[in-house]
Protein backbone atom coordinates (compact mmCIF):
# COMPACT_ATOMS: atom_id res chain seq x y z
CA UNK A 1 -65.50 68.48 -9.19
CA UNK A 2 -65.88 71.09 -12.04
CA UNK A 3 -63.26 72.22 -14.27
CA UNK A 4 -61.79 75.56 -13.52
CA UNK A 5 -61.15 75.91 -16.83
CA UNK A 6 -61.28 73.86 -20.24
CA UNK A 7 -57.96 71.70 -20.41
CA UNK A 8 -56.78 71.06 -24.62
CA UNK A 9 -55.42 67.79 -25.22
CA UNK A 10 -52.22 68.73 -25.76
CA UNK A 11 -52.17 69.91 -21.89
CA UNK A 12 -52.75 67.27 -20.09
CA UNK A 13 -49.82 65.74 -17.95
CA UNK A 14 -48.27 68.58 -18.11
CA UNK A 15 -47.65 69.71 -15.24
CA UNK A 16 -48.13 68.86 -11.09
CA UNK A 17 -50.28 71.52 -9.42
CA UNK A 18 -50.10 71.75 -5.86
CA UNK A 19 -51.68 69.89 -2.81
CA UNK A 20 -55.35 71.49 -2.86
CA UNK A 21 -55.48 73.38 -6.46
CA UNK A 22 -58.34 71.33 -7.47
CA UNK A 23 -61.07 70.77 -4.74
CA UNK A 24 -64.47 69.87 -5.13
CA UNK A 25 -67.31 67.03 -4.39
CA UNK A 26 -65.81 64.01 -5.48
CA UNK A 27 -67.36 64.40 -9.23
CA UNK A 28 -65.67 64.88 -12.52
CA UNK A 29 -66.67 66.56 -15.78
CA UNK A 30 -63.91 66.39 -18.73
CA UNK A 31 -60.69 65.41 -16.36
CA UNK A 32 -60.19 63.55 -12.94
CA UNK A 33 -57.72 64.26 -10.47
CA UNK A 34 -55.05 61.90 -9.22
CA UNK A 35 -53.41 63.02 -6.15
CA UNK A 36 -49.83 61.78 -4.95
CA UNK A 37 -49.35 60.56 -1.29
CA UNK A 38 -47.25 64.19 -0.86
CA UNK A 39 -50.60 66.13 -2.07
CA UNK A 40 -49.37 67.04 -5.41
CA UNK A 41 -52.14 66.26 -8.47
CA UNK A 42 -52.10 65.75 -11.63
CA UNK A 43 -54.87 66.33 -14.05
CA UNK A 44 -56.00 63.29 -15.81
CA UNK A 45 -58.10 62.86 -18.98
CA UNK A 46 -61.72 60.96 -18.88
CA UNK A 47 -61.87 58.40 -21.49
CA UNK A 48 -65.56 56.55 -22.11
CA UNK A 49 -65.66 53.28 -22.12
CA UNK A 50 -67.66 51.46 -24.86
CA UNK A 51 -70.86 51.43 -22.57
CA UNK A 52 -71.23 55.05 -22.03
CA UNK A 53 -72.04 55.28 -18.69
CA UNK A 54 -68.04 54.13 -17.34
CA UNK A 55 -64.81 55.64 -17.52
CA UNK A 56 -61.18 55.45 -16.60
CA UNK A 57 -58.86 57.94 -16.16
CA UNK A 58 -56.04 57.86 -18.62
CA UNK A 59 -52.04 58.52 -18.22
CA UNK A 60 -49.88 58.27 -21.47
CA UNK A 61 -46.26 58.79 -20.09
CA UNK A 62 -44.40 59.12 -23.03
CA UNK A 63 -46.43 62.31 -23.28
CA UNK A 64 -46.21 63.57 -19.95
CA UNK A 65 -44.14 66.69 -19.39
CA UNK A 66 -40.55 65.73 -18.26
CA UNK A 67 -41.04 67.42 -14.69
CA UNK A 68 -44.03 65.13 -14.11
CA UNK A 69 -42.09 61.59 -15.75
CA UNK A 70 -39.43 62.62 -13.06
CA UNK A 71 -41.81 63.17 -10.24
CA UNK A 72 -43.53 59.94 -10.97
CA UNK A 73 -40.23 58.03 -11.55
CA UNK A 74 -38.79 59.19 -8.06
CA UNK A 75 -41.60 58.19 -6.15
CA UNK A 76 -41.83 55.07 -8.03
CA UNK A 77 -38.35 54.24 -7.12
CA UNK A 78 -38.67 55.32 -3.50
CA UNK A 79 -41.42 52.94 -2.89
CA UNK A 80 -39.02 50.09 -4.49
CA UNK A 81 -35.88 51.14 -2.96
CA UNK A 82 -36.09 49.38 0.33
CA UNK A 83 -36.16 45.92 -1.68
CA UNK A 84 -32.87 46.34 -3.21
CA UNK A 85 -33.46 46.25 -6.75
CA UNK A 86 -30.70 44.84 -9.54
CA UNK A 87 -32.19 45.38 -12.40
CA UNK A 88 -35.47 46.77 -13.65
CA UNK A 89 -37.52 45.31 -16.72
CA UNK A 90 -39.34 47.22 -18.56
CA UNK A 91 -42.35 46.79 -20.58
CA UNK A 92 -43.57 47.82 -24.01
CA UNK A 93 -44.18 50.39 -25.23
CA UNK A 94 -45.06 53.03 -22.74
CA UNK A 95 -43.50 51.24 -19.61
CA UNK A 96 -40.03 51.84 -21.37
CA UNK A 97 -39.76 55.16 -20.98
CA UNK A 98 -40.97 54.98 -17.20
CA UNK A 99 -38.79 51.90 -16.52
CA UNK A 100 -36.10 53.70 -17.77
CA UNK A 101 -36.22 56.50 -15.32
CA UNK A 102 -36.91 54.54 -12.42
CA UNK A 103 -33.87 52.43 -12.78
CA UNK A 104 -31.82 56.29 -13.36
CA UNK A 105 -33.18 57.32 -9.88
CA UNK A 106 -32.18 53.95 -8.60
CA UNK A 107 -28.73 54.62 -9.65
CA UNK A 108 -28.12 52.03 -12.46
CA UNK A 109 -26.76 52.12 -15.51
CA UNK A 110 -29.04 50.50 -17.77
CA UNK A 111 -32.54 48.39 -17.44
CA UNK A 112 -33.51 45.89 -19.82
CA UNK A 113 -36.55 46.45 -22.44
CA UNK A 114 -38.64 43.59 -23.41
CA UNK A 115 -40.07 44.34 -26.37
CA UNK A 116 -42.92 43.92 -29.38
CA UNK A 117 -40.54 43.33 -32.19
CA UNK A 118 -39.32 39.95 -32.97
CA UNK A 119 -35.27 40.50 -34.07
CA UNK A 120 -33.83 37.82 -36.11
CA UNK A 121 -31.85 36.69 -33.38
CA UNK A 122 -34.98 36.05 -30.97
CA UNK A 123 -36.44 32.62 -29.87
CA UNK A 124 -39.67 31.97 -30.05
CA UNK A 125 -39.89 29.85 -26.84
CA UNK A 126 -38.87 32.81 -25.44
CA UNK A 127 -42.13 35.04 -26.37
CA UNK A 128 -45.60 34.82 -25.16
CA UNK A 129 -49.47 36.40 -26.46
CA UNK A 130 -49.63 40.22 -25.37
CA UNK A 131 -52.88 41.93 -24.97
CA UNK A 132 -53.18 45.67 -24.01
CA UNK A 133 -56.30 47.81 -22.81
CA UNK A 134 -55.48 50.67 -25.27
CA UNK A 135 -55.11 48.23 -28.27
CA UNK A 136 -57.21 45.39 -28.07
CA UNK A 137 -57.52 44.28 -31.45
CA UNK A 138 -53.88 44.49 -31.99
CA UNK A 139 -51.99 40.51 -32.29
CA UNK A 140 -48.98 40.94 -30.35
CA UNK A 141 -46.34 39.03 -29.39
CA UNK A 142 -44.13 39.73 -26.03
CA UNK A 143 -40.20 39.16 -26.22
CA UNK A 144 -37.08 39.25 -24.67
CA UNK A 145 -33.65 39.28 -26.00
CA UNK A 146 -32.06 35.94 -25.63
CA UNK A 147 -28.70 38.50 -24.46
CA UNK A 148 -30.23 39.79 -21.85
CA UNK A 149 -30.89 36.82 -19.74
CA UNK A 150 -27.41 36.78 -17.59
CA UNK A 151 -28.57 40.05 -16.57
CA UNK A 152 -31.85 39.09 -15.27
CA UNK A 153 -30.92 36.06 -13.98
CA UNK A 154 -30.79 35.29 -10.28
CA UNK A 155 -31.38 38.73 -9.46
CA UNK A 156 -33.40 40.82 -7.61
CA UNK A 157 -35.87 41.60 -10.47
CA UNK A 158 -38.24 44.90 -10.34
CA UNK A 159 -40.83 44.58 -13.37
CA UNK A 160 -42.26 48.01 -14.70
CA UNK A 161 -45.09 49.54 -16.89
CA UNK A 162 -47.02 52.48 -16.66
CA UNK A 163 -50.19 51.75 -16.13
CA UNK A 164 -51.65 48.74 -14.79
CA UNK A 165 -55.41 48.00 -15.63
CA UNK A 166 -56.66 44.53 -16.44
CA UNK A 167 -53.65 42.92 -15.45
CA UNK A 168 -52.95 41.42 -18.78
CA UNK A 169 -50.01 42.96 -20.06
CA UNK A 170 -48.46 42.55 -16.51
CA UNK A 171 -48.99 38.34 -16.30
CA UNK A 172 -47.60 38.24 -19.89
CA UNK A 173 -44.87 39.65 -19.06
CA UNK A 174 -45.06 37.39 -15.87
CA UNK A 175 -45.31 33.98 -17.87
CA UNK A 176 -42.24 35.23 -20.07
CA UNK A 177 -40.32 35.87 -17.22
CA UNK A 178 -41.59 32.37 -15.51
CA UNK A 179 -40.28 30.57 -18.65
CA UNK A 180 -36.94 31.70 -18.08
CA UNK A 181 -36.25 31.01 -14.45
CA UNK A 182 -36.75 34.54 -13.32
CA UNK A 183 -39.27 35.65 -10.42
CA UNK A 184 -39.78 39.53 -9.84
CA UNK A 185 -39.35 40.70 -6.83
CA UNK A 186 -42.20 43.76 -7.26
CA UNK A 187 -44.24 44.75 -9.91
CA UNK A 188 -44.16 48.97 -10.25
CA UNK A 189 -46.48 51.39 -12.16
CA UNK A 190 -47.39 54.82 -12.14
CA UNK A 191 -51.23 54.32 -12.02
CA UNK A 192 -53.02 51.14 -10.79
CA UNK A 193 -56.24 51.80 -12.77
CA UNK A 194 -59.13 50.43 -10.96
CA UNK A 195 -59.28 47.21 -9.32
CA UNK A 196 -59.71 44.67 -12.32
CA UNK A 197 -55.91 43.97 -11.89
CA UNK A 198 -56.25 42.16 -8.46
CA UNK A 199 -58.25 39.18 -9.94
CA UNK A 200 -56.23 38.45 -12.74
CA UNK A 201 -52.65 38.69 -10.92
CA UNK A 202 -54.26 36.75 -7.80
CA UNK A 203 -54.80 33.72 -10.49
CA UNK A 204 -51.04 34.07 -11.83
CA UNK A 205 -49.92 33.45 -8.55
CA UNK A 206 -51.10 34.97 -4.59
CA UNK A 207 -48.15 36.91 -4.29
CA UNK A 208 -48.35 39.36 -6.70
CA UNK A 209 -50.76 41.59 -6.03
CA UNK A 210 -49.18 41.96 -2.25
CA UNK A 211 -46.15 42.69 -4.85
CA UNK A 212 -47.68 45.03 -7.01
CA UNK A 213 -47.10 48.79 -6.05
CA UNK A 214 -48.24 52.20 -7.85
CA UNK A 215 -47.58 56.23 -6.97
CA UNK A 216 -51.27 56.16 -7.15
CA UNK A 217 -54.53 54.90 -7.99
CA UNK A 218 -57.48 56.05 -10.05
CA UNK A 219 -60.82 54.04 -9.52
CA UNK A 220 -63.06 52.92 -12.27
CA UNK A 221 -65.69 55.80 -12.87
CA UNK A 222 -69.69 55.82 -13.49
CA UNK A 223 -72.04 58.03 -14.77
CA UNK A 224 -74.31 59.72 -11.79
CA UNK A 225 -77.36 60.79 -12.51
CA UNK A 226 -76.57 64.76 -13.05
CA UNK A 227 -74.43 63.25 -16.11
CA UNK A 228 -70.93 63.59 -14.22
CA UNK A 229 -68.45 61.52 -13.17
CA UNK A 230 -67.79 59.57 -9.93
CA UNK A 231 -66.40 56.95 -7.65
CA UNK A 232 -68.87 53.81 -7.17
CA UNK A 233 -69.76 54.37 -3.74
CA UNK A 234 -68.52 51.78 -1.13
């Protein structure tokens, strides 16, 4: 696919074009394309990986226009509905501000953030190791609120972030949960980012990546020979 025309930083999840704006041969040059299951796409930056010759496309929510946040927490929430979600969690950072929506469209009146920052009131047996594809080299630690617990507990659990790529953030947040009694029903994001998720969740447990659901998915990309990118083929 070429670019119709040169896309600034600043632009990008902006705004949702409609079904069939961007056509082309299945190859990228500066953005990819995610399309929604109602047609709608969204223009995506291309970020390198340390190889040079793969790429993912990237989503930073808490940048996205508010029209597109909406349209991705809506769907999100649709695809959840049907399990009769309590409460949503919400992971840090960038998951926050998606969680949050989803549980507004749900019709709640809060969600509950776990969080980066250790509060003087927190327990440490209540915090695992958190790792993140966009800071590796960051030392992080994954909490909860010790005050939050009665409203997790024994209920029907929905566990958010915005992206999901290797699957590490998502079985941290997993073992934290684990250690306090408290099994997700479904795991929500707005882009499943490849495949290198499946493996890691299938070893947390079989379930969850039958549990896991995103509004869409964006594959890992590789440099073709004409210097573009594309799909792996099947």
């Amino acid at each position: 696919m070429t670019d119709v025309t040169d896309t600034a930083p600043h632009e990008f999840w902006q705004e949702l074009h409609p079904p069939g704006t961007f056509t082309g041969d299945g190859e990228f040059d500066s953005f990819y394309v995610a399309t929604l299951e109602d047609g709608r796409q969204l223009r995506l930056p291309i970020r390198v990986l340390a190889d040079g010759n793969h790429a993912l496309a990237s989503l930073i929510v808490n940048q996205a226009g508010f029209a597109v946040l909406d349209a991705l927490a809506e769907s999100l929430a649709e695809k959840i509905r049907p399990l009769r979600i309590d409460v949503v969690a919400g992971l840090p950072t960038l998951g926050l501000t998606l969680a949050a929506a989803v549980a507004q469209k749900l019709g709640h009146n809060r969600y509950v953030p776990l969080g980066t920052s250790r509060k003087f009131w927190y327990r440490d047996e209540l915090s695992v190791a958190l790792s993140s594809i966009t800071t590796p080299t960051q030392e992080k630690r994954l909490y909860i609120d010790p005050r939050m617990l009665p409203l997790l507990s024994e209920r029907r659990v929905a566990l958010i972030d915005d992206v999901i790529s290797s699957g590490a953030s998502i079985v941290a947040a997993l073992d934290l949960l684990k250690a306090c009694d408290i099994e997700p029903v479904v795991i929500g994001a707005a882009m499943l980012q490849s495949e290198r998720w499946r493996e890691r969740l299938m070893a947390a447990g079989p379930q969850w990546a039958a549990r896991t659901v995103g509004v869409f998915a964006t594959p890992l990309l590789e440099r073709n020979a004409a210097g573009r990118w594309q799909a792996p083929a099947a």
